[in-house]
Protein backbone atom coordinates (compact mmCIF):
# COMPACT_ATOMS: atom_id res chain seq x y z
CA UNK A 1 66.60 -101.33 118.47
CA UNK A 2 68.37 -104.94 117.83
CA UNK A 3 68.63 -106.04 114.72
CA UNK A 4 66.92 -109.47 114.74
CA UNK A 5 68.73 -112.19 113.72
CA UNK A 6 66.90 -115.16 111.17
CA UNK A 7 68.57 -118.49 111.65
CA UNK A 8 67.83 -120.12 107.64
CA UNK A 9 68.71 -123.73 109.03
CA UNK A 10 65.64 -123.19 111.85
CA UNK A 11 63.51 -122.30 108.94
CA UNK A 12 63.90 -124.92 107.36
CA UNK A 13 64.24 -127.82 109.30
CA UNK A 14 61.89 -130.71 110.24
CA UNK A 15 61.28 -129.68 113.48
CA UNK A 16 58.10 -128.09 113.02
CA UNK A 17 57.75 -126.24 116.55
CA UNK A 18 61.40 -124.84 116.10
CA UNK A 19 60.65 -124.11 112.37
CA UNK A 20 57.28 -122.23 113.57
CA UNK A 21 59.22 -119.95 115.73
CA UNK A 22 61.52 -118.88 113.52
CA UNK A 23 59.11 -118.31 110.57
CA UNK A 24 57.16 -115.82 113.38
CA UNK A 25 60.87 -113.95 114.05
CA UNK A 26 61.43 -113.60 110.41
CA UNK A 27 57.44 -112.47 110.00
CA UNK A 28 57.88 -110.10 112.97
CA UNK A 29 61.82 -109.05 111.53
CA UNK A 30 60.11 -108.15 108.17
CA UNK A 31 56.91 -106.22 109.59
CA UNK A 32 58.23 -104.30 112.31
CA UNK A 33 61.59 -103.62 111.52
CA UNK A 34 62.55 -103.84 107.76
CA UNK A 35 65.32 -105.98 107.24
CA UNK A 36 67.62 -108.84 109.84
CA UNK A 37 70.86 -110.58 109.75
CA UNK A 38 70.41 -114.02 108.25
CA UNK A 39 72.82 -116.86 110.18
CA UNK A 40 73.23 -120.64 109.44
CA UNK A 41 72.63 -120.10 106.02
CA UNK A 42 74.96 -123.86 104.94
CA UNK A 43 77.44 -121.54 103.46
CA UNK A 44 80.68 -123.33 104.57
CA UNK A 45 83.24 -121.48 105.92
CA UNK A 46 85.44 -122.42 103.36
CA UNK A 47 83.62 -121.20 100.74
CA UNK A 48 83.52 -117.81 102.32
CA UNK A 49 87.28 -118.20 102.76
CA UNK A 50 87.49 -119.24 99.00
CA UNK A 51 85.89 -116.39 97.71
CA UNK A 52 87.55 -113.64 100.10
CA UNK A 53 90.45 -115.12 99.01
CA UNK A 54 89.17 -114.83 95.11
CA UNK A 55 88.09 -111.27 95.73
CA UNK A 56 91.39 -110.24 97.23
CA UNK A 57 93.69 -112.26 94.45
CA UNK A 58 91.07 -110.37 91.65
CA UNK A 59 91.65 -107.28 93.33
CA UNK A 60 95.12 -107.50 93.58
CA UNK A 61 95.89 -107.84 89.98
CA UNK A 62 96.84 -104.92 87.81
CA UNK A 63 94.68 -102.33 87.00
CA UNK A 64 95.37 -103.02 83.30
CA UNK A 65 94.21 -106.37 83.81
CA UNK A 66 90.96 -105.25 85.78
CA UNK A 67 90.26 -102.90 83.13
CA UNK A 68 89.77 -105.45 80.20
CA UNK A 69 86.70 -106.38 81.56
CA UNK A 70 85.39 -102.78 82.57
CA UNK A 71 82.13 -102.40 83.60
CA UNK A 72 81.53 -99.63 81.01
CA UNK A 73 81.64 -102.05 78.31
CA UNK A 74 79.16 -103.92 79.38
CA UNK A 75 75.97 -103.26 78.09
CA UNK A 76 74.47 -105.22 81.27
CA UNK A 77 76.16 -103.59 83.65
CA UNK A 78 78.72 -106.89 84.24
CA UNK A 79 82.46 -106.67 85.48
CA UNK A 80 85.28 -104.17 87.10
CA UNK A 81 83.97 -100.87 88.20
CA UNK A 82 87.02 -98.87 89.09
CA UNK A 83 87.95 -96.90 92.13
CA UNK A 84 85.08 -93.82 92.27
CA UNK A 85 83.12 -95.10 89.37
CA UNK A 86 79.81 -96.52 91.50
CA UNK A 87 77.78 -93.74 93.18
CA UNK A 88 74.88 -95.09 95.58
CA UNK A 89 74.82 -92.28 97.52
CA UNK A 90 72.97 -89.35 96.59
CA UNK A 91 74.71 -86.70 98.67
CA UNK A 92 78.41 -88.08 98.13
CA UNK A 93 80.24 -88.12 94.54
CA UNK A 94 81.61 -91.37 94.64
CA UNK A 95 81.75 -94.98 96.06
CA UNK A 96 85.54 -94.97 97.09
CA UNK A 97 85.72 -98.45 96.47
CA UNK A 98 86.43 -101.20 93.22
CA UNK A 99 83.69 -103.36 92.77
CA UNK A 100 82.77 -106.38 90.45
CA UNK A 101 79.52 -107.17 89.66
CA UNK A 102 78.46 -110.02 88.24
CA UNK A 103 74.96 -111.78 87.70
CA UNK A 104 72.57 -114.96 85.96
CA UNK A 105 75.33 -115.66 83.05
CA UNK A 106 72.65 -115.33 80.35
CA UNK A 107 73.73 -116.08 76.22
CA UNK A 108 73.43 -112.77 73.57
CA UNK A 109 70.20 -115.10 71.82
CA UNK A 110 68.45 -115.42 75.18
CA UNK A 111 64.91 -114.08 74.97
CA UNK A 112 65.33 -112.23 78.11
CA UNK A 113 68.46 -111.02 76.80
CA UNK A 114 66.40 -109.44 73.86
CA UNK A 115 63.47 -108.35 76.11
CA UNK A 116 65.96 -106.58 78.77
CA UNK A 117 69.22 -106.39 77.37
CA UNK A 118 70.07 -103.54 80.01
CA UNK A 119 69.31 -106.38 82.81
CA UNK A 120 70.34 -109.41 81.27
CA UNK A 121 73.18 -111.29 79.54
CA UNK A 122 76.73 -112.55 79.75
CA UNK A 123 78.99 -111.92 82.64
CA UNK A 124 82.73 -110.50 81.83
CA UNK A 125 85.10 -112.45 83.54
CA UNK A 126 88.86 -111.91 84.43
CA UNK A 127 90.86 -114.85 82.86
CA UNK A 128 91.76 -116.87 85.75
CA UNK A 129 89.95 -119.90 86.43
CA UNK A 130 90.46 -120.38 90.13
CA UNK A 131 88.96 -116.71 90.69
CA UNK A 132 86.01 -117.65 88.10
CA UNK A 133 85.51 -121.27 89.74
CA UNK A 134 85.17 -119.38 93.40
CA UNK A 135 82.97 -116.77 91.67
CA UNK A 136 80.56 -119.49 89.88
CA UNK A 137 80.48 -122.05 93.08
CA UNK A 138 79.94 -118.83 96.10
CA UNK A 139 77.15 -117.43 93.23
CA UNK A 140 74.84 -120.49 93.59
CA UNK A 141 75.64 -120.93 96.85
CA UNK A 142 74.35 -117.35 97.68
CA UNK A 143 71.31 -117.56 95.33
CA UNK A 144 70.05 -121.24 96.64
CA UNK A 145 70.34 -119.52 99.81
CA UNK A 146 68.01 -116.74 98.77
CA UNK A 147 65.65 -119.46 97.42
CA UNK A 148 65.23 -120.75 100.66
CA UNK A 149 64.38 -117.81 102.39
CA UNK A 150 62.15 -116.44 99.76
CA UNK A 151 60.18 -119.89 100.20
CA UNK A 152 59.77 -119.06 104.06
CA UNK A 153 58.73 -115.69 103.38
CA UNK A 154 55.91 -117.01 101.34
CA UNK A 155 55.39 -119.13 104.66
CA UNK A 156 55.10 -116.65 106.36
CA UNK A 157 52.33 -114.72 104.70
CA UNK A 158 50.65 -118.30 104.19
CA UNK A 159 50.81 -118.38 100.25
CA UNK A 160 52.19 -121.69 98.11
CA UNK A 161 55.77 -122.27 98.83
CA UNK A 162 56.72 -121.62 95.40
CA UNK A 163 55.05 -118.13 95.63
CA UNK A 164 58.28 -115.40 94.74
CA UNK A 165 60.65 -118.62 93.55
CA UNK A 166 59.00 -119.22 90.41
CA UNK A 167 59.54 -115.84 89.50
CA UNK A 168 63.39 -116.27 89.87
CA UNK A 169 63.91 -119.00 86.96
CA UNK A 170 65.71 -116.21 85.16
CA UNK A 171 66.29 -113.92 87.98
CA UNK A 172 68.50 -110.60 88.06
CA UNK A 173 70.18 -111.45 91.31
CA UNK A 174 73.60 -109.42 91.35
CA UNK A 175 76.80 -110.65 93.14
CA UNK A 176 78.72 -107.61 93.79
């Protein structure tokens, strides 16, 4: 089995014939096997660069410095997760990995905030700016991304464009 790969920009382009044929790989990619690589998604190369180079500078600091924001104290589940602390895996005791999760940067008085406070909320940050800049700039990147390829899968199934986005004005999309 190949993993089938979505190009976004072919979705979404003018080009109605290419943006046809891409819509049926992405409706055949969803239906028969589950899940596909998504390529051309406008994400610049630098920004990718910026933000592997953000990750590895945030990772590189201390651990005392990591640990000010740790995700333990967050009641949202926001910030440093240390080596061993994550476990996705049912069978294995630990993620050995750090991670840093991070999602819609939401004010205490928010009403989702009250509704869902285990969902919702403010992010912890590390202070550094150039880390939080790449962080901030690669996180709407990544989630107008998303945006366009949930409006294609409502294409795809022939519903309203705005079908799944206008359920995402305060969405819990997670950078991690």
């Amino acid at each position: 089995m190949n993993i089938p790969l979505i190009n976004l920009h072919n979705l979404i382009c003018s080009n109605e014939k290419l943006r046809q044929s891409e819509l049926s790989t992405l409706n055949r990619a969803c239906r028969e096997v589950g899940f596909f690589y998504l390529i051309e998604t406008g994400i610049s190369k630098s920004l990718i660069k910026q933000i592997m180079n953000a990750a590895r500078q945030f990772f590189n600091k201390p651990l005392h410095e990591k640990q000010q924001i740790d995700i333990k104290q967050s009641p949202n589940h926001r910030g440093y997760g240390d080596i061993g602390e994550e476990q996705l895996d049912e069978i294995s005791l630990a993620d050995w990995k750090e991670t840093f999760d991070m999602a819609l940067d939401l004010p205490l008085d928010h009403p989702q905030v009250h509704k869902y406070s285990s969902m919702y909320g403010p992010n912890q940050y590390i202070d550094d700016i150039e880390i939080l800049k790449a962080l901030q700039v690669y996180y709407s990147a990544a989630f107008n991304v998303s945006q366009r390829l949930l409006q294609a899968m409502a294409n795809t199934l022939n519903l309203d464009d705005h079908f799944f986005t206008r359920h995402f004005n305060t969405h819990v999309t997670i950078s991690e």
